[in-house]
PDB file of N, CA and C in Angstrom:
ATOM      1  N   UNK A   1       8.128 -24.691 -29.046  1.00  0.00           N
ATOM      2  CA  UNK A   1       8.129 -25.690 -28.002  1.00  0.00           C
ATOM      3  C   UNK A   1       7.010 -26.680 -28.310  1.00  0.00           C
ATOM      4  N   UNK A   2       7.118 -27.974 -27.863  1.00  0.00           N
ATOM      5  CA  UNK A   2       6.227 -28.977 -28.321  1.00  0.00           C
ATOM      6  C   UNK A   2       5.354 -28.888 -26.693  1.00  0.00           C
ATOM      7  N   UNK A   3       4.190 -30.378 -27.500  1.00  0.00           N
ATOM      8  CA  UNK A   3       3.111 -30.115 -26.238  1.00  0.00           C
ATOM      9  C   UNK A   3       3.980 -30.785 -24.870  1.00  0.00           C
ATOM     10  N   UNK A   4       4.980 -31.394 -25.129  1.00  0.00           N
ATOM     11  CA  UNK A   4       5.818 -32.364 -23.946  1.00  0.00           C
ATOM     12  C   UNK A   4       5.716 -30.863 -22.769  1.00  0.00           C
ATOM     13  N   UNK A   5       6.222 -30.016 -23.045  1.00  0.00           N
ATOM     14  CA  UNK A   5       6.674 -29.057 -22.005  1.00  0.00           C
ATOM     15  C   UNK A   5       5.843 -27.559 -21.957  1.00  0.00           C
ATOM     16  N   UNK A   6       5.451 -27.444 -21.202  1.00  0.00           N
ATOM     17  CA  UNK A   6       4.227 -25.685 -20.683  1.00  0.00           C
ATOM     18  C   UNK A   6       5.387 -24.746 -19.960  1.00  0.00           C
ATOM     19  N   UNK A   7       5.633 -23.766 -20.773  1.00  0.00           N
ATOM     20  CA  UNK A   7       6.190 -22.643 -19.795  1.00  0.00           C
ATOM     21  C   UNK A   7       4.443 -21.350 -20.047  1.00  0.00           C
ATOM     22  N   UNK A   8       4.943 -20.689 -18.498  1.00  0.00           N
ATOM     23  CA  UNK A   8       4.219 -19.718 -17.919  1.00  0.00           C
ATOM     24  C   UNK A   8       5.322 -18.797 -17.531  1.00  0.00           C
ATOM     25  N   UNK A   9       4.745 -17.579 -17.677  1.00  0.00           N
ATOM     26  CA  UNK A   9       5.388 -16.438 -17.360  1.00  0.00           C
ATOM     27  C   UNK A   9       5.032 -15.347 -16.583  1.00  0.00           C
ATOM     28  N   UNK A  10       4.768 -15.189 -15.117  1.00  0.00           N
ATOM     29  CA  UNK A  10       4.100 -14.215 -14.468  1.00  0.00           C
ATOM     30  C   UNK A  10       5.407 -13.046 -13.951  1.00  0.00           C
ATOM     31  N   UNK A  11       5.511 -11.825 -14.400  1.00  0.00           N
ATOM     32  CA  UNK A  11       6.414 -10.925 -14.121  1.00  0.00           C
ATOM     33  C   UNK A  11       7.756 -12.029 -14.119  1.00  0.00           C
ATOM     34  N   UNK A  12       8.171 -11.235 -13.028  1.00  0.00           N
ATOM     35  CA  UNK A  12      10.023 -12.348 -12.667  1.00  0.00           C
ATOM     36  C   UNK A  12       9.959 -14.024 -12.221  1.00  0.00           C
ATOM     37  N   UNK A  13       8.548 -14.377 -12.386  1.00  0.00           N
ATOM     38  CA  UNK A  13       8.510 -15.829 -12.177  1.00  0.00           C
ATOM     39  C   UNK A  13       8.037 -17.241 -13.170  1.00  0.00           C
ATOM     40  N   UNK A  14       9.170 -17.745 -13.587  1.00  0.00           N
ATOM     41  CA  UNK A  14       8.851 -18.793 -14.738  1.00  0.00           C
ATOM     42  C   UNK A  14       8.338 -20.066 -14.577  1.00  0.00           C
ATOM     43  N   UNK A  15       7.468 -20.569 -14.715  1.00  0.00           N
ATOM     44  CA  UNK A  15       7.010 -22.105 -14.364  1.00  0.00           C
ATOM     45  C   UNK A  15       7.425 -23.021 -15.458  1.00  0.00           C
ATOM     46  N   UNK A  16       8.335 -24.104 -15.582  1.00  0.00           N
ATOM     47  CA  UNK A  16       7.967 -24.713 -16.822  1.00  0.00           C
ATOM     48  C   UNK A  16       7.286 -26.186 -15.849  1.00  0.00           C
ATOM     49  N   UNK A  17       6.478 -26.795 -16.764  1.00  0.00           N
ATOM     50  CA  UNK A  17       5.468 -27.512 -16.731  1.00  0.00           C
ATOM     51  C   UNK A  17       6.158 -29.022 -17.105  1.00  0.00           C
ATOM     52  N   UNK A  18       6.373 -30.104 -16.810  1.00  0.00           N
ATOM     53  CA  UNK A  18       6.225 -31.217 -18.129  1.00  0.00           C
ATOM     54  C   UNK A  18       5.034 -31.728 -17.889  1.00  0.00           C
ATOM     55  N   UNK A  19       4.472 -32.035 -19.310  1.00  0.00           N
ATOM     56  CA  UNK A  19       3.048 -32.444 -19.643  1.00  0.00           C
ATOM     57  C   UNK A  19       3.344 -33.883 -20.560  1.00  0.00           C
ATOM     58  N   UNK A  20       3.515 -34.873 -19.565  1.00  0.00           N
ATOM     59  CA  UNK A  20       3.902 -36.163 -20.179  1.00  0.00           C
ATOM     60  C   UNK A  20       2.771 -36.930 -19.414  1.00  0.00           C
ATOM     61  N   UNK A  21       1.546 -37.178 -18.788  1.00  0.00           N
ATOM     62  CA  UNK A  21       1.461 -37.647 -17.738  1.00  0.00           C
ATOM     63  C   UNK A  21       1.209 -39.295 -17.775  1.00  0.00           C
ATOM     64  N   UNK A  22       0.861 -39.408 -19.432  1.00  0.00           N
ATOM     65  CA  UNK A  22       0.560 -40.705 -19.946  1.00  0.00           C
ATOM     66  C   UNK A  22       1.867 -41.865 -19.144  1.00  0.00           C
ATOM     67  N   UNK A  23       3.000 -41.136 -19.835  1.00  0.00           N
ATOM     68  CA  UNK A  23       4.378 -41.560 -19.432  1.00  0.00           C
ATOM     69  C   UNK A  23       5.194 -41.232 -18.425  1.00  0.00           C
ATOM     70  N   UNK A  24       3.986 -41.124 -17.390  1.00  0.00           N
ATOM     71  CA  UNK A  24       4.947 -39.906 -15.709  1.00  0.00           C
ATOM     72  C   UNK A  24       6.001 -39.397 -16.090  1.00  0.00           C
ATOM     73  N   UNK A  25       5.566 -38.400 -17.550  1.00  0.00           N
ATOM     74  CA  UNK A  25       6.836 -37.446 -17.364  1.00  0.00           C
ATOM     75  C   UNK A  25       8.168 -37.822 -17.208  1.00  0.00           C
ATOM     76  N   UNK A  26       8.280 -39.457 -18.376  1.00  0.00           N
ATOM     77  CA  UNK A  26       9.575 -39.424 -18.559  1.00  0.00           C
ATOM     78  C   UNK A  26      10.368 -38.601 -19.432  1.00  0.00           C
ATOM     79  N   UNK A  27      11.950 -38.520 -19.410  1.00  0.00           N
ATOM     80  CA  UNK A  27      12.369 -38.138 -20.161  1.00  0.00           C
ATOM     81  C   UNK A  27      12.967 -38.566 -21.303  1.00  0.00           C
ATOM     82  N   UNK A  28      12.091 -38.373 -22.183  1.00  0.00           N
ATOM     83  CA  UNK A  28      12.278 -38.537 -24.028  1.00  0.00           C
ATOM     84  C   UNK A  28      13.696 -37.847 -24.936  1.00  0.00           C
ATOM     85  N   UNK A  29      13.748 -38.130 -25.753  1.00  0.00           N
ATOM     86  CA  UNK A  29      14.483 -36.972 -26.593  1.00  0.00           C
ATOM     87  C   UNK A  29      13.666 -35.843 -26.683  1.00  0.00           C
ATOM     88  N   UNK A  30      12.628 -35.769 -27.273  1.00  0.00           N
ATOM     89  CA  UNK A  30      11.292 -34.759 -27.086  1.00  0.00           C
ATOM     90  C   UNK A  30      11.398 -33.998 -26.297  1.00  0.00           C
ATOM     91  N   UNK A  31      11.295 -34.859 -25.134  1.00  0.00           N
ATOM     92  CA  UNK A  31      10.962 -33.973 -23.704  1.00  0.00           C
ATOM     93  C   UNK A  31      12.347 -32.991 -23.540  1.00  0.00           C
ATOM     94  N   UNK A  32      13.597 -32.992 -23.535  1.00  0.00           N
ATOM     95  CA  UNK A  32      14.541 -32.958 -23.530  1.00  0.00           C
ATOM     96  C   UNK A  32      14.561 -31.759 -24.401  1.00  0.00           C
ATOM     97  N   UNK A  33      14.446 -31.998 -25.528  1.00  0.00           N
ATOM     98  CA  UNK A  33      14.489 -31.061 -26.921  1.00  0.00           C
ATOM     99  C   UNK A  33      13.843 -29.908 -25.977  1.00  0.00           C
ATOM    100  N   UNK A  34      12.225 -30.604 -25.839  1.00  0.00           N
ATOM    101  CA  UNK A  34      11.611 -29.381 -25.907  1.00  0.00           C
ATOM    102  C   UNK A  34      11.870 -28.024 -23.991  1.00  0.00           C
ATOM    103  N   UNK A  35      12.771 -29.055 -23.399  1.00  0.00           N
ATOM    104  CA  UNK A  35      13.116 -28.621 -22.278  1.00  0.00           C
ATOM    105  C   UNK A  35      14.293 -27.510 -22.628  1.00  0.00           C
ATOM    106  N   UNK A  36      14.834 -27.837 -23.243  1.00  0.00           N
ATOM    107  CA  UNK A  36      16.013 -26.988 -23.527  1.00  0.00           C
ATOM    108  C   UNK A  36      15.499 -25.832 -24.204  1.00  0.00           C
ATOM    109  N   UNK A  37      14.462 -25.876 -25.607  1.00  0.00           N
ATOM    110  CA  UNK A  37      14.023 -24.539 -25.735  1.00  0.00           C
ATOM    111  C   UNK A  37      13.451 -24.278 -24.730  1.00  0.00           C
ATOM    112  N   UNK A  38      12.739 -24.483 -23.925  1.00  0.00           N
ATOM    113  CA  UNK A  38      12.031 -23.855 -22.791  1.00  0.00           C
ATOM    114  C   UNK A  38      12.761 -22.692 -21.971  1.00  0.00           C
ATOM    115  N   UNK A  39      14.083 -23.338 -21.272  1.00  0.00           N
ATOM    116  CA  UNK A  39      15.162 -22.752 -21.001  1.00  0.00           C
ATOM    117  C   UNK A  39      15.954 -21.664 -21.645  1.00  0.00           C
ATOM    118  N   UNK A  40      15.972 -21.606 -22.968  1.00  0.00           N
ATOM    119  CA  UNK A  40      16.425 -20.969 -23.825  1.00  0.00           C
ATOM    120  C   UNK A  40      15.615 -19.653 -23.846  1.00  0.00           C
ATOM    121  N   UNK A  41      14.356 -19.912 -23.809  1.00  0.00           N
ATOM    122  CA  UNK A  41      13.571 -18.716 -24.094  1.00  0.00           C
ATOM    123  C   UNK A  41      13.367 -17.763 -22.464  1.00  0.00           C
ATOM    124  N   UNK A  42      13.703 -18.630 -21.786  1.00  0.00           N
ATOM    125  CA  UNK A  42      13.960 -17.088 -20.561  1.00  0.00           C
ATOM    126  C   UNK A  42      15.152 -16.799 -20.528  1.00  0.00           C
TER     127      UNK A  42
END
């Protein structure tokens, strides 16, 4: 996963993060990319 997106993992609860703030967290191809692995990995 790239720096665009933070997942956290506490027991049964997943946070993902976007860490864009330069660009209020628009959505990029990047961001996107790296959203989908995010997803992928829970």
């Amino acid at each position: 996963m790239g720096e665009n997106v933070m997942l956290a993992r506490d027991r049964a609860v997943a946070t993902v993060t976007l860490n864009r703030p330069d660009r209020r967290n628009s959505l990029s191809d990047a961001m996107l990319t790296d959203l989908a692995t995010a997803f992928a990995e829970l």
